[in-house]
Protein backbone atom coordinates (compact mmCIF):
# COMPACT_ATOMS: atom_id res chain seq x y z
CA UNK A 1 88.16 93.69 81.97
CA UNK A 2 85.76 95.68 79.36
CA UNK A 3 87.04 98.90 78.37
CA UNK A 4 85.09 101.81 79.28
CA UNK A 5 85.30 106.00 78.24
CA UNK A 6 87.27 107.73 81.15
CA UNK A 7 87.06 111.02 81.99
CA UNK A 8 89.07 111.15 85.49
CA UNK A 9 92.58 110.96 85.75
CA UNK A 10 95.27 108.87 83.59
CA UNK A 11 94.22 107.07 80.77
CA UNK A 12 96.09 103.63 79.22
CA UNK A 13 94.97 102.08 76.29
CA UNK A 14 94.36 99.04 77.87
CA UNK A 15 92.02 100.16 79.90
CA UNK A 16 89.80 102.81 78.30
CA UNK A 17 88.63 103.71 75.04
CA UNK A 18 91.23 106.48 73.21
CA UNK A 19 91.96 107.85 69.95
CA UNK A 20 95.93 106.88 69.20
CA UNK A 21 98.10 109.44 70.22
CA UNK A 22 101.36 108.12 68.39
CA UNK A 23 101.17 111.15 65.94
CA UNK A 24 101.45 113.48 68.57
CA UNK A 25 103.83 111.62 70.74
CA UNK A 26 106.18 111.34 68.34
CA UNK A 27 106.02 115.42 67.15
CA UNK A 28 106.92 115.37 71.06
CA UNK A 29 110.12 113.30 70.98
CA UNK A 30 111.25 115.19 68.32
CA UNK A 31 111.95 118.01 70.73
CA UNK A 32 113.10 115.79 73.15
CA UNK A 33 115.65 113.94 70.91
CA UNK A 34 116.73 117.56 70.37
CA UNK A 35 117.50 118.05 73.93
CA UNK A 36 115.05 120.83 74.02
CA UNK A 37 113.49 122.50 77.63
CA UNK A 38 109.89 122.93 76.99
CA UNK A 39 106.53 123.50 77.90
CA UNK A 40 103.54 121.82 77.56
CA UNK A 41 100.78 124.55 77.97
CA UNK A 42 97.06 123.72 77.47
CA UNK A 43 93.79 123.86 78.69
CA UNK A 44 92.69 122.30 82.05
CA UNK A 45 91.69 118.38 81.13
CA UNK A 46 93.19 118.33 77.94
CA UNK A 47 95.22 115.46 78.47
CA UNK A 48 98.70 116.62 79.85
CA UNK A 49 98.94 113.99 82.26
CA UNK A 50 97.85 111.53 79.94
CA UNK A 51 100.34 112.54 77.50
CA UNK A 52 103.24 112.71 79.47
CA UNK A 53 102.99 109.12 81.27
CA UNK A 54 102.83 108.07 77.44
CA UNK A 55 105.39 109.86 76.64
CA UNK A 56 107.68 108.88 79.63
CA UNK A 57 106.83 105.13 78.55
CA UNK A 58 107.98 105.56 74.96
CA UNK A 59 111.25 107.32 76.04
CA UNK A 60 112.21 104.85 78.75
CA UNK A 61 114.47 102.51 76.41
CA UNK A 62 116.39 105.53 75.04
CA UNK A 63 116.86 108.19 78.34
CA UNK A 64 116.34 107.57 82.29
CA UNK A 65 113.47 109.49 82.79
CA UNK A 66 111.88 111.10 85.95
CA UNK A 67 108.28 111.91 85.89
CA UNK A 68 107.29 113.81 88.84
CA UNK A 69 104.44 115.92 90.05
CA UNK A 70 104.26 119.01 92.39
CA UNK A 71 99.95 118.30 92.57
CA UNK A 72 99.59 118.83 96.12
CA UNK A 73 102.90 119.82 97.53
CA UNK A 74 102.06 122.04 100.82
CA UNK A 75 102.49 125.18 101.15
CA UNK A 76 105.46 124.53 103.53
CA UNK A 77 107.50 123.34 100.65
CA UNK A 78 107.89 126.69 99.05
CA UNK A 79 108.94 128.55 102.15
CA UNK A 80 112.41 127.59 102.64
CA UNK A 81 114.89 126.69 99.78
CA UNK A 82 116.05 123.77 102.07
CA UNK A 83 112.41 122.77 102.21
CA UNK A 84 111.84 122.85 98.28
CA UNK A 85 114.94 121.15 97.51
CA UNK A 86 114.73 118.67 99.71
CA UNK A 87 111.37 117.73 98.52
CA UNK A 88 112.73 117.68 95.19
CA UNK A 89 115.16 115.19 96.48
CA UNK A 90 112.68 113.36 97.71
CA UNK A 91 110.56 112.94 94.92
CA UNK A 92 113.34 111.87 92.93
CA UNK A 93 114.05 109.28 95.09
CA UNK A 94 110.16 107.99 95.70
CA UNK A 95 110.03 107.69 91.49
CA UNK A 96 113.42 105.59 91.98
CA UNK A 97 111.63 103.66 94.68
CA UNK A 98 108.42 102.51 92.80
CA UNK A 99 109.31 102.92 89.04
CA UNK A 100 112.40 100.88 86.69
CA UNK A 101 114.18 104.03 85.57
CA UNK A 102 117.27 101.95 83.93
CA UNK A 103 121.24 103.68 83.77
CA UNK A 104 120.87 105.05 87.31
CA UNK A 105 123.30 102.83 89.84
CA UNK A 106 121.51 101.97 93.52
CA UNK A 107 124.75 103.94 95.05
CA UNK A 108 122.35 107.10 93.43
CA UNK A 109 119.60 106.42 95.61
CA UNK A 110 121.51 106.21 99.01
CA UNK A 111 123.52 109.90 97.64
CA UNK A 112 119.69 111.20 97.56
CA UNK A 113 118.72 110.29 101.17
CA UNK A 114 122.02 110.76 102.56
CA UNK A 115 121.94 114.45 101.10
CA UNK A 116 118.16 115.11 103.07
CA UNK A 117 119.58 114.72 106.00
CA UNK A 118 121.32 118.04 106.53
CA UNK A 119 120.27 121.42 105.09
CA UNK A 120 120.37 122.12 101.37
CA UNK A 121 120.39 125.36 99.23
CA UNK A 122 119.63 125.47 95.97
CA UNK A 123 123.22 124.80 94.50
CA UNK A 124 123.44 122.14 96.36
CA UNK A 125 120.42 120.43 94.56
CA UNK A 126 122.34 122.17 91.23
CA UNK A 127 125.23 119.76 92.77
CA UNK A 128 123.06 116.61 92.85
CA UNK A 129 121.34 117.49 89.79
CA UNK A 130 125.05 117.35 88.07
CA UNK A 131 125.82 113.88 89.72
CA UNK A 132 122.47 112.14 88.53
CA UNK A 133 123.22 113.19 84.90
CA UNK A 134 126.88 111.86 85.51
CA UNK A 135 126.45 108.76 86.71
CA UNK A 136 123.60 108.25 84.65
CA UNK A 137 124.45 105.52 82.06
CA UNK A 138 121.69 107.54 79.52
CA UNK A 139 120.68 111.04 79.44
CA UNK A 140 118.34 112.16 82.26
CA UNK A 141 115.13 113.05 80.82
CA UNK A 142 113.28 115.07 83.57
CA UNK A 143 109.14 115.70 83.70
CA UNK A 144 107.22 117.85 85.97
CA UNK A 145 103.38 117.35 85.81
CA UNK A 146 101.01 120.33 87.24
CA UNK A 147 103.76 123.27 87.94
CA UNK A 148 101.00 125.71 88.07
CA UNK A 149 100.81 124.51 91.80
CA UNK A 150 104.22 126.00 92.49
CA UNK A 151 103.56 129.13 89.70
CA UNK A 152 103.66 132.12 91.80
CA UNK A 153 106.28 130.85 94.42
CA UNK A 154 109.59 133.17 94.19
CA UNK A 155 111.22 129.35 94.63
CA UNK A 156 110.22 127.90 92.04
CA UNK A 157 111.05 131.09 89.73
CA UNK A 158 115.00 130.92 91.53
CA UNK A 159 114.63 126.24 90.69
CA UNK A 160 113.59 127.65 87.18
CA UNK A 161 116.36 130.21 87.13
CA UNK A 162 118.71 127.20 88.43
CA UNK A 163 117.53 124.88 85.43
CA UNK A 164 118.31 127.49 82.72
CA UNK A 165 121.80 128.09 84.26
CA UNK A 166 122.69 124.53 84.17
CA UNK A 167 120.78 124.65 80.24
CA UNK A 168 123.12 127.73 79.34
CA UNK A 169 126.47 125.87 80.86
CA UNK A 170 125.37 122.24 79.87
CA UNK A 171 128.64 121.98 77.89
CA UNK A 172 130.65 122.18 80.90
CA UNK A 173 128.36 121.44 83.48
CA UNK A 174 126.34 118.20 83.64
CA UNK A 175 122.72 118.58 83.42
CA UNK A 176 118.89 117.26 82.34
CA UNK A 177 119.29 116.40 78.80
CA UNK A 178 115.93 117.71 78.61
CA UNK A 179 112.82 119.29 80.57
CA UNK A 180 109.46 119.12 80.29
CA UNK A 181 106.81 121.15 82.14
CA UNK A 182 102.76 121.16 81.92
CA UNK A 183 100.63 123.28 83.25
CA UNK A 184 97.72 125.54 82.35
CA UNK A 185 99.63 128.74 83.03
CA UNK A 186 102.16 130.03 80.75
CA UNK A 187 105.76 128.99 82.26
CA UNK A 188 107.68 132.07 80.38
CA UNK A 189 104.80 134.64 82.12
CA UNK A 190 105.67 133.83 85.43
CA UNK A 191 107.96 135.92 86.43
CA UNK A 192 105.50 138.93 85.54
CA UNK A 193 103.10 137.46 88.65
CA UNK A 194 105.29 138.47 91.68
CA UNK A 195 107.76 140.63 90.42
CA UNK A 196 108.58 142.94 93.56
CA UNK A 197 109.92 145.99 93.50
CA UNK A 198 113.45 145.01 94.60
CA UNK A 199 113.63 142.46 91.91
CA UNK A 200 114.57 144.80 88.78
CA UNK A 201 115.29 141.68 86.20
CA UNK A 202 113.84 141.73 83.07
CA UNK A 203 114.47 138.08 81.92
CA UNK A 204 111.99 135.47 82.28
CA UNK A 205 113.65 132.43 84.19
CA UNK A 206 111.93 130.02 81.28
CA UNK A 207 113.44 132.29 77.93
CA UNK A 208 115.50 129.33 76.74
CA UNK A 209 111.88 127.51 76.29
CA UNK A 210 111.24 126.04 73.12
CA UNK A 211 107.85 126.51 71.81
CA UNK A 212 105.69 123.18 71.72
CA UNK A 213 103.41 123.73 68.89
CA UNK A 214 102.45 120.06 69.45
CA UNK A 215 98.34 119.80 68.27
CA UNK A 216 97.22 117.90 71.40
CA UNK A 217 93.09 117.99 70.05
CA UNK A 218 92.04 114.90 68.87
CA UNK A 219 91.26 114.65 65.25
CA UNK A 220 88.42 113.45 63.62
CA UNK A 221 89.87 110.44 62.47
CA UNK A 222 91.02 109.80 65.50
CA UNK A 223 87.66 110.01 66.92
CA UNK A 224 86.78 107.89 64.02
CA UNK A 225 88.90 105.01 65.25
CA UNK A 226 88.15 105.15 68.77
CA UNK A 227 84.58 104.62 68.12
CA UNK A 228 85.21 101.94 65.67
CA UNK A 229 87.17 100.15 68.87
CA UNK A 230 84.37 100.90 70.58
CA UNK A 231 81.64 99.08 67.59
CA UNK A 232 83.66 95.91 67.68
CA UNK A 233 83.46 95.47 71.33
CA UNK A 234 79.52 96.53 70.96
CA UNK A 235 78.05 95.98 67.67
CA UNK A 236 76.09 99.09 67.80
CA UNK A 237 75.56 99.89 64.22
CA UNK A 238 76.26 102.87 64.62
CA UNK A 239 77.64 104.90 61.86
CA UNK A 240 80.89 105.38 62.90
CA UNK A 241 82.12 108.25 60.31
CA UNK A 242 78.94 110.53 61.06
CA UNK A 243 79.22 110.42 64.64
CA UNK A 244 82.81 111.23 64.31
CA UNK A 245 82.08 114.22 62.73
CA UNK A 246 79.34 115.30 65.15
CA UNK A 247 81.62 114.67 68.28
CA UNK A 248 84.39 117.00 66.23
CA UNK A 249 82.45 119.91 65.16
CA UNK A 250 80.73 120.23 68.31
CA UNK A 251 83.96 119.54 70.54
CA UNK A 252 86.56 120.69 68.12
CA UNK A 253 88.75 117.88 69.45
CA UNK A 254 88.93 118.80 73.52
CA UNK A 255 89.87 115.60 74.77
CA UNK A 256 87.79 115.99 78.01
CA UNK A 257 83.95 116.64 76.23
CA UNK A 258 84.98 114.32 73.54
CA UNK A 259 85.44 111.61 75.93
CA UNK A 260 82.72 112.81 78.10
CA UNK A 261 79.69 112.74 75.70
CA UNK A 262 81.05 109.43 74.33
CA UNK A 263 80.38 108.29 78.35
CA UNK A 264 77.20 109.75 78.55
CA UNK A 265 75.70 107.88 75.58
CA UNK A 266 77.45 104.65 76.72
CA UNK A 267 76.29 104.87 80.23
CA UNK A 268 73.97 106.87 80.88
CA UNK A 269 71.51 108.01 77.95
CA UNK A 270 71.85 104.68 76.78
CA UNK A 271 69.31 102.43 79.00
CA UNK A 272 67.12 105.55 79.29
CA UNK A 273 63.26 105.66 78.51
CA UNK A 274 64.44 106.81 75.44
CA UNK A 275 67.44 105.12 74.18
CA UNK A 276 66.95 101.64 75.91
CA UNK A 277 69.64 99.99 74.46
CA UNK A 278 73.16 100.54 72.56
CA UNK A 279 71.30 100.53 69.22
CA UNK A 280 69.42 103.33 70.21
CA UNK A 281 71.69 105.66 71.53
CA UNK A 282 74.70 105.42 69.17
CA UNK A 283 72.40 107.93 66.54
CA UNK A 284 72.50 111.54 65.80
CA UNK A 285 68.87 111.43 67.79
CA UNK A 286 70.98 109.66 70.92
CA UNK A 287 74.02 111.81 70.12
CA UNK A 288 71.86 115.21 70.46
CA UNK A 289 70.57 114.05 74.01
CA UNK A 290 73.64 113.35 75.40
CA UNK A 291 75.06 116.72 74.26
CA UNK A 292 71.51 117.99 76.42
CA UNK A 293 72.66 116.28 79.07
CA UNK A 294 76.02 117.20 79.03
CA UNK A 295 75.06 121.08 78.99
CA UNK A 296 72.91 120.43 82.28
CA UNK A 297 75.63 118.63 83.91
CA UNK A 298 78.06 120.07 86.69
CA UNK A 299 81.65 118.95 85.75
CA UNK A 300 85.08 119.54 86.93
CA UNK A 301 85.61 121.04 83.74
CA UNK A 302 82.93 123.17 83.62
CA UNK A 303 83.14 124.57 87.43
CA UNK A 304 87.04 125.76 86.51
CA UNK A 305 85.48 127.44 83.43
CA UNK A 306 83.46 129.15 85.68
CA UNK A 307 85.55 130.43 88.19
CA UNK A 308 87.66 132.00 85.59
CA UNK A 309 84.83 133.44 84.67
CA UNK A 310 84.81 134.97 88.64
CA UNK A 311 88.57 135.27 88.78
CA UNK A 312 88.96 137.40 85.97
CA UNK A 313 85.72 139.95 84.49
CA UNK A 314 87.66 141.25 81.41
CA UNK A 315 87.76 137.76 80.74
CA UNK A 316 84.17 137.51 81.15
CA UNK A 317 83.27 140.90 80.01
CA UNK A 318 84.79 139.85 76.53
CA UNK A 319 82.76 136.35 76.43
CA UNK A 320 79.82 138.24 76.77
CA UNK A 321 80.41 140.86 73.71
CA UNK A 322 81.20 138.29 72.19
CA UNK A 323 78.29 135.87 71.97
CA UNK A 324 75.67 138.33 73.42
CA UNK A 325 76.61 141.19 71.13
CA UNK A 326 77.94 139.72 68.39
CA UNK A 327 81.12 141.90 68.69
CA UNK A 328 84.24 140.83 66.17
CA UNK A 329 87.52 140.80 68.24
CA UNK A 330 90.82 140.90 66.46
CA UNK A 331 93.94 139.85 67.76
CA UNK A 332 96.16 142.04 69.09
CA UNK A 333 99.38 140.84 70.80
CA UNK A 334 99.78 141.66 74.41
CA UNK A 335 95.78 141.85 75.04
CA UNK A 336 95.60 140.13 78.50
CA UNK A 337 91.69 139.20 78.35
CA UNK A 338 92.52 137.67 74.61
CA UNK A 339 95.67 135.97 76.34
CA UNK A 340 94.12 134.83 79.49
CA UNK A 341 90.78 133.22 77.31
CA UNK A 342 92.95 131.57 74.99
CA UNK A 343 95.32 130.59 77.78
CA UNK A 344 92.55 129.31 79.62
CA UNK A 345 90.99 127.24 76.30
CA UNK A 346 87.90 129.79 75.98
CA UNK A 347 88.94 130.79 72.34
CA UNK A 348 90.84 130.35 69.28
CA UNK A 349 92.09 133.14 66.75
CA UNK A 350 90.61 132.01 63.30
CA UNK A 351 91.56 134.16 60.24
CA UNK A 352 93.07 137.20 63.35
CA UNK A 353 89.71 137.21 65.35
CA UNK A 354 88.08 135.23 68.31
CA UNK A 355 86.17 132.56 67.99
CA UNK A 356 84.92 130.68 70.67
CA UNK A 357 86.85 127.44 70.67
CA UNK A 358 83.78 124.97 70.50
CA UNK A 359 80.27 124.54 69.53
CA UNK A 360 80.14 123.03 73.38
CA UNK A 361 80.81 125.88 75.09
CA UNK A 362 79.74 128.34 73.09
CA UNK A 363 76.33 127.00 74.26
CA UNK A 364 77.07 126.59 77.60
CA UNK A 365 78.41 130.12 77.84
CA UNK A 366 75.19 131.73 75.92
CA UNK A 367 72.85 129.66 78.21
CA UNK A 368 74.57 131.27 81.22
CA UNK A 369 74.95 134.47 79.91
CA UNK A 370 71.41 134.39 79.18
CA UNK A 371 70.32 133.31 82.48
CA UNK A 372 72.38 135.62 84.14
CA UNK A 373 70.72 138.67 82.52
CA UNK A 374 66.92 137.42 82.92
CA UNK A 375 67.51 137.61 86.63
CA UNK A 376 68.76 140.86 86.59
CA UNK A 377 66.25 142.07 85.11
């Protein structure tokens, strides 16, 4: 099977075309090897997912690890405890089911279902969490892809709350040798989202996070040898070195539009009028069409940039002084709009002020900015 650029869902090496991620994969086991609780916090499509099925692979001969996902867990779920743990239970036991997780015993997997079949609370999961890890012939490595899902559920704050117990008391109680979340949203913040006004604590449930200063942007020489993958498959002639460079200053590395403009001269600007064949397109001229292309396009990516755009108008109100006005914008710690944008992958801080974190969507932001002012005019 040819390899191809993908830009939905996972992505394995076999498969597609990627820069090699063993840099940051192994800055990652570092903190796992340290039996730290983390999370992985970045930008929507900036390969989470992708990073932690690698990740799970490369740790697999050393810990039993469970990879699981709370993607589109019903609302149901979060009502009860009962109902949340026992959907816990039961994803643990559907990754047992359909993935090798070695040093867990098949008596584990009957203890799962037999423990679904009454009610459960969440010390009883705290229970079967301690058994796992006990039985368990290597430390229990546990994964949780796209928490944001469950973010502002008082549930998940009390499974969170449960997790740094069992972190605090790991000495004497049997627990995940380590934890890894990813999300968009800021794990530690959480609490801050439904705090009631019975609820008087002022500890986040997530404080014993360590911080995961992981660079998860691809580099330019990474880049660099994902294309040159790419010129041995297709002898292009393309000079691989320049259109590295173009692909990382206008991307800065965002996995997503890297890949993305990469699939637009390969598939479609390529075969154009213009750029009728791989020769052709695989140039600065065919490189600056497919970024005109891209900027017309309407992309997952670009419809959640614009909702938070909706969602939150200090967020946007900032954008616009920014690029429209030319406004500098220092840092200043606790600024929500300068939190939420870089949060959200909007900005970096350069030097203490705001930049806009890509030539990409600096564009794309002007252009609507732009647009959006001519018709209310």
């Amino acid at each position: 099977m040819k390899k191809r650029f993908n830009t939905t869902g996972l992505c394995y090496p076999e498969e597609h075309y990627m820069v090699n991620m063993e840099g940051s994969l192994e800055e990652t086991k570092k903190l796992v090897d340290r039996g730290e609780y983390f999370v992985i916090n970045r930008a929507r499509q900036y390969g989470k997912t992708t990073m932690l099925h690698m990740l799970a692979e490369k740790l697999s001969g050393q810990y039993a690890v469970f990879l699981l996902s709370f993607e589109g867990m019903e609302d149901e779920t979060y009502k009860t405890a009962d109902s949340f743990c026992k959907r816990f239970s039961r994803l643990l036991s559907r990754y047992l089911s359909y993935n090798e997780v070695t040093g867990i015993s098949s008596s584990f997997r009957d203890e799962l279902n037999s423990r679904r079949s009454g009610t459960m609370d969440l010390e009883d999961l705290s229970d079967l969490i301690s058994e796992l890890c006990i039985q368990s012939q290597k430390p229990v490595v546990l994964m949780i892809d796209e928490v944001d899902q469950a973010g502002a559920r008082k549930i998940f704050l009390d499974f969170l709350g449960l997790l740094r117990r069992k972190y605090l008391t790991r000495k004497s109680e049997p627990a995940f040798w380590s934890v890894i979340l990813a999300g968009v949203y800021d794990i530690k913040n959480l609490k801050l989202k439904i705090r009631t006004e019975d609820d008087h604590k002022t500890n986040s449930p997530w404080n014993i996070a360590a911080d995961f200063d992981v660079d998860m942007s691809l580099p330019e020489s990474g880049i660099a040898g994902m294309l040159e993958e790419y010129e041995k498959d297709h002898r292009t002639g393309m000079e691989v070195r320049e259109l590295a460079s173009l692909l990382y200053e206008y991307m800065s590395g965002y996995p997503f539009l890297v890949s993305r403009l990469c699939k637009l001269m390969d598939e479609k600007v390529g075969g154009s009028l213009e750029f009728p064949n791989k020769k052709d397109v695989w140039t600065k001229e065919g490189f600056q069409a497919a970024v005109r292309s891209l900027l017309a396009e309407e992309n997952t990516l670009f419809e959640s940039l614009d909702n938070k755009l909706i969602d939150f108008p200090k967020l946007k109100e900032m954008l616009k002084n920014l690029l429209l006005q030319g406004k500098m914008i220092e840092y200043v710690p606790g600024d929500v709009a300068l939190r939420t944008a870089m949060m959200f992958g909007f900005i970096t801080i350069v030097n203490g002020t705001a930049e806009v974190s890509n030539r990409l969507f600096e564009m794309r932001l002007y252009n609507g900015f732009l647009a959006e002012e001519s018709r209310c005019m």
